[in-house]
Protein backbone atom coordinates (compact mmCIF):
# COMPACT_ATOMS: atom_id res chain seq x y z
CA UNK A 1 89.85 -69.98 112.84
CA UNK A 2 88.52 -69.14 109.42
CA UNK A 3 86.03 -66.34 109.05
CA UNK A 4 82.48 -66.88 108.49
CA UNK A 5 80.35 -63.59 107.22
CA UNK A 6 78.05 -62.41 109.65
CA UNK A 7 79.34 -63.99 112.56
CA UNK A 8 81.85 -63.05 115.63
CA UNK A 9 84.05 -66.49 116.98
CA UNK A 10 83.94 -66.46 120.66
CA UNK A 11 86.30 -68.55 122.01
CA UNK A 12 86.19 -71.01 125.28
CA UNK A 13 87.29 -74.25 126.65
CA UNK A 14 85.55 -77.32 126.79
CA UNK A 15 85.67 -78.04 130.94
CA UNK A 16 83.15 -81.23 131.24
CA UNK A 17 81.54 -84.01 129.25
CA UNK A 18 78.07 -84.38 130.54
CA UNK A 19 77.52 -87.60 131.53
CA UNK A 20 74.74 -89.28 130.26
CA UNK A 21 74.99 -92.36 127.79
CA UNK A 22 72.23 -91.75 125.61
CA UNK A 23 73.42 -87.71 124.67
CA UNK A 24 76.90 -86.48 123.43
CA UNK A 25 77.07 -83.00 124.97
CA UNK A 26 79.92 -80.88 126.53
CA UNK A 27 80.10 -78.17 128.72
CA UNK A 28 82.04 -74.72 127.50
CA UNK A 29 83.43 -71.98 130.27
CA UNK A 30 81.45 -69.40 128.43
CA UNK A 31 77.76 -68.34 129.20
CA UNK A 32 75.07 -65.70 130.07
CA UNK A 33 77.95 -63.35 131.32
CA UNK A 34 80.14 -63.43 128.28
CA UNK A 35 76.93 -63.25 126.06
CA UNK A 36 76.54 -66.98 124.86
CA UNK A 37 72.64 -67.79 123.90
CA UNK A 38 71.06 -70.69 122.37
CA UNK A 39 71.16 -72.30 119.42
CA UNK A 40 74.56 -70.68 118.37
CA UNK A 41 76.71 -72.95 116.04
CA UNK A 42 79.88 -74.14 117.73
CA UNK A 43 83.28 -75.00 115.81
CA UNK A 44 86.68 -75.76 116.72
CA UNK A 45 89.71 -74.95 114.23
CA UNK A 46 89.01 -78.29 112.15
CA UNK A 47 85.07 -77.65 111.53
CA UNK A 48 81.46 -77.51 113.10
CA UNK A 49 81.64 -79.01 116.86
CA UNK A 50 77.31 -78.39 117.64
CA UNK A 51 75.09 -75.94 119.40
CA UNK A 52 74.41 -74.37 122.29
CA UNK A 53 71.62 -75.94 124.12
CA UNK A 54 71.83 -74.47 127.45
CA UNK A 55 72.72 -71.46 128.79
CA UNK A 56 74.10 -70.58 132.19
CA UNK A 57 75.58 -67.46 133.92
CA UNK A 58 79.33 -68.81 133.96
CA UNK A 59 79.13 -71.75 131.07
CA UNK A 60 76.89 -73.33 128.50
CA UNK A 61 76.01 -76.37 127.46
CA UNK A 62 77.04 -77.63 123.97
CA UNK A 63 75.05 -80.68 122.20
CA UNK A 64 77.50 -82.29 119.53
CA UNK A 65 76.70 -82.32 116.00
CA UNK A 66 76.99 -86.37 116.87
CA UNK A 67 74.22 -86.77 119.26
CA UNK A 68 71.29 -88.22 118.08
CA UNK A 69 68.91 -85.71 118.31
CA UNK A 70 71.03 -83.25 116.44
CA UNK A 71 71.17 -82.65 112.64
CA UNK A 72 72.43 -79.86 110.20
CA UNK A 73 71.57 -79.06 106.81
CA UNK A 74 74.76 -79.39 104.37
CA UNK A 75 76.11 -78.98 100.89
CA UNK A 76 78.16 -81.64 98.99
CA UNK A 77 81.25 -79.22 97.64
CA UNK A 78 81.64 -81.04 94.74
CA UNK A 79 78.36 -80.96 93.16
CA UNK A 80 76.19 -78.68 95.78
CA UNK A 81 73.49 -81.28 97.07
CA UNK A 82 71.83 -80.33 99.62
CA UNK A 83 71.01 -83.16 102.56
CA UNK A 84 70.61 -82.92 106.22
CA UNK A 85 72.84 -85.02 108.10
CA UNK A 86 72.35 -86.38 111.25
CA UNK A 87 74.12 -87.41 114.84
CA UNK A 88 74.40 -91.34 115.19
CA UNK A 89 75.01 -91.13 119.02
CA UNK A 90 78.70 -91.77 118.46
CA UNK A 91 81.72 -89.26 118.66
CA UNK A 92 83.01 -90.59 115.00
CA UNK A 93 79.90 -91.21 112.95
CA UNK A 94 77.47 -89.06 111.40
CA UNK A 95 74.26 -90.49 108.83
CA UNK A 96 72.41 -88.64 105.79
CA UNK A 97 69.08 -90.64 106.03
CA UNK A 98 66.42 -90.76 103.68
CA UNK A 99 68.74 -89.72 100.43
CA UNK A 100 67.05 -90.29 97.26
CA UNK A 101 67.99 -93.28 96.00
CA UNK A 102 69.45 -91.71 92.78
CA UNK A 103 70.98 -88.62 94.64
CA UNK A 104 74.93 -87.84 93.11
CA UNK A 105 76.95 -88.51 96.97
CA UNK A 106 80.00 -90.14 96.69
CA UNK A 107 82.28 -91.80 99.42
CA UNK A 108 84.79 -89.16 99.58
CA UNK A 109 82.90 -86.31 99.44
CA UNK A 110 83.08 -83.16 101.58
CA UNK A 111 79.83 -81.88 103.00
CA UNK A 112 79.59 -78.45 104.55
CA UNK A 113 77.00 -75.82 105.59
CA UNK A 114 74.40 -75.03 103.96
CA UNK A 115 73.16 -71.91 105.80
CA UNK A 116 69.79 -72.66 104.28
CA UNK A 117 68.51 -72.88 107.88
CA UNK A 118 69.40 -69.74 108.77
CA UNK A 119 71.54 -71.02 112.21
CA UNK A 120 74.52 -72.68 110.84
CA UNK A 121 76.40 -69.83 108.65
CA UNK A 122 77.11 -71.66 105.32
CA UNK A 123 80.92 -72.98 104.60
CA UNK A 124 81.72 -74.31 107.99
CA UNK A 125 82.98 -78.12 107.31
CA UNK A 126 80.77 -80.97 108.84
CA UNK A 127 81.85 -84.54 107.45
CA UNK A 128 83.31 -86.64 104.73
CA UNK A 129 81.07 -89.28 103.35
CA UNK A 130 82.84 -93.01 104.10
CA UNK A 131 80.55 -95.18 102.59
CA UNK A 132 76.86 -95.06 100.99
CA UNK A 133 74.42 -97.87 101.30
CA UNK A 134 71.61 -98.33 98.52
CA UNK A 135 67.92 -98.66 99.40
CA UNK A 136 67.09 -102.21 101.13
CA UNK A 137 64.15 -102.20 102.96
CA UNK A 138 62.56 -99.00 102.68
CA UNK A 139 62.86 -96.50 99.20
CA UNK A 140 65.62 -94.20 100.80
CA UNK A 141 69.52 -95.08 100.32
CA UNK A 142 71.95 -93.94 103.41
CA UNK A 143 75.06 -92.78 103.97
CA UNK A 144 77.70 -92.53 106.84
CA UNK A 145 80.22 -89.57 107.31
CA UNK A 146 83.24 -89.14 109.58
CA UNK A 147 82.57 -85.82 111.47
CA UNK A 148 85.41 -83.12 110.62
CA UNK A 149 85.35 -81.14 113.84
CA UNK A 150 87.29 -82.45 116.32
CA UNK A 151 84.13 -83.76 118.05
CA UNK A 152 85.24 -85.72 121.59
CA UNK A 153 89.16 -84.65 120.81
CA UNK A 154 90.01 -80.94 121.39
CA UNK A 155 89.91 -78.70 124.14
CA UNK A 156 89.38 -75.53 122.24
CA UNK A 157 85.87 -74.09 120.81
CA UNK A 158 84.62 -71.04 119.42
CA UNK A 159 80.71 -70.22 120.02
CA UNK A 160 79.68 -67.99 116.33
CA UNK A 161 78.08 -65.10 117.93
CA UNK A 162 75.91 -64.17 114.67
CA UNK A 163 76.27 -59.76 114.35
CA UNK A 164 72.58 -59.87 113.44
CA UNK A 165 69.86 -62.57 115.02
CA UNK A 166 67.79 -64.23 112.32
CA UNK A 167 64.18 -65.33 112.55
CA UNK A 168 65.48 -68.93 112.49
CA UNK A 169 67.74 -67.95 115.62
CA UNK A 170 64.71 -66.49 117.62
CA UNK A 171 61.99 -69.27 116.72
CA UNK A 172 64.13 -72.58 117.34
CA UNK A 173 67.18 -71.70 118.95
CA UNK A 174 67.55 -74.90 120.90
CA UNK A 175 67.54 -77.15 118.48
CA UNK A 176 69.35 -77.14 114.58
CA UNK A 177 67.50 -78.78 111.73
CA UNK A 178 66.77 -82.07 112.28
CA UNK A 179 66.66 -82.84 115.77
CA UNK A 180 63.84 -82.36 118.43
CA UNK A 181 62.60 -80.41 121.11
């Protein structure tokens, strides 16, 4: 795993899918006893995975960066736009809504971390843009990424225990930028 300043890797297993049609979330042997809390960012060796949601004594539930009601804020690499992109509800598709309609995103391009939220550390990799859509019915153009963590194919995680909490951490741990409560 790379490094990441400011943050520890703790690393655990993925051990169940929880089943529910409408959420993409897995369950991690690490919890409460190992020191796993929400809203900690969750990557495997490829790039971010999601977030700790829920917390138990023995495990932990992780939502996926892919679920619907979960978003991140990222950074193109090539020319440092900032977006937020957001879960589609499907292991292999992620969507930057509401992007200005003159905004410089590219298919192709490599969108990681921001850290402007103060959860995700910045640098981890998120997605690859496939393909961008201009405006049609409303004044915001779209575009759709393939996820670069090996969301719904690896076995291996590592929760990013942060070596200082964060106001952002405290305040809305359950949930990263973009999604709900």
């Amino acid at each position: 795993l790379p490094a990441w300043p400011g943050v520890m890797p703790l690393v655990g297993e993925i051990v169940a899918t929880v089943p529910d049609p409408f959420a993409r979330r897995v369950v991690i042997n690490r919890g409460r006893a190992q020191g796993v809390r929400a809203g900690w960012p969750v990557v495997d060796a490829a790039g971010l995975v999601g977030q700790v949601t829920r917390v138990y004594p023995l495990s932990a539930e992780v939502t996926l960066i892919t679920d619907r009601d979960q978003g991140a804020p990222v950074q193109n690499l090539r020319n440092g736009l900032r977006i937020i992109v957001s879960g589609m509800g499907s292991d292999n598709l992620l969507m930057v809504r509401f992007l200005d309609m003159h905004a410089d995103l590219l298919e192709g391009d490599w969108l990681y971390t921001s850290g402007i939220d103060g959860v995700y550390p910045a640098g981890i990799p998120v997605a690859r843009v496939v393909k961008t859509e201009p405006p049609r019915s409303s004044p915001f153009a779209s575009a759709y990424c393939a996820p670069i963590g090996g969301v719904g194919r690896y076995r291996h995680v590592a929760v990013l225990k942060p070596l200082a909490e964060t106001p952002a951490m405290t305040e809305a741990a359950p949930v990263a930028a973009g999604g709900r409560r």
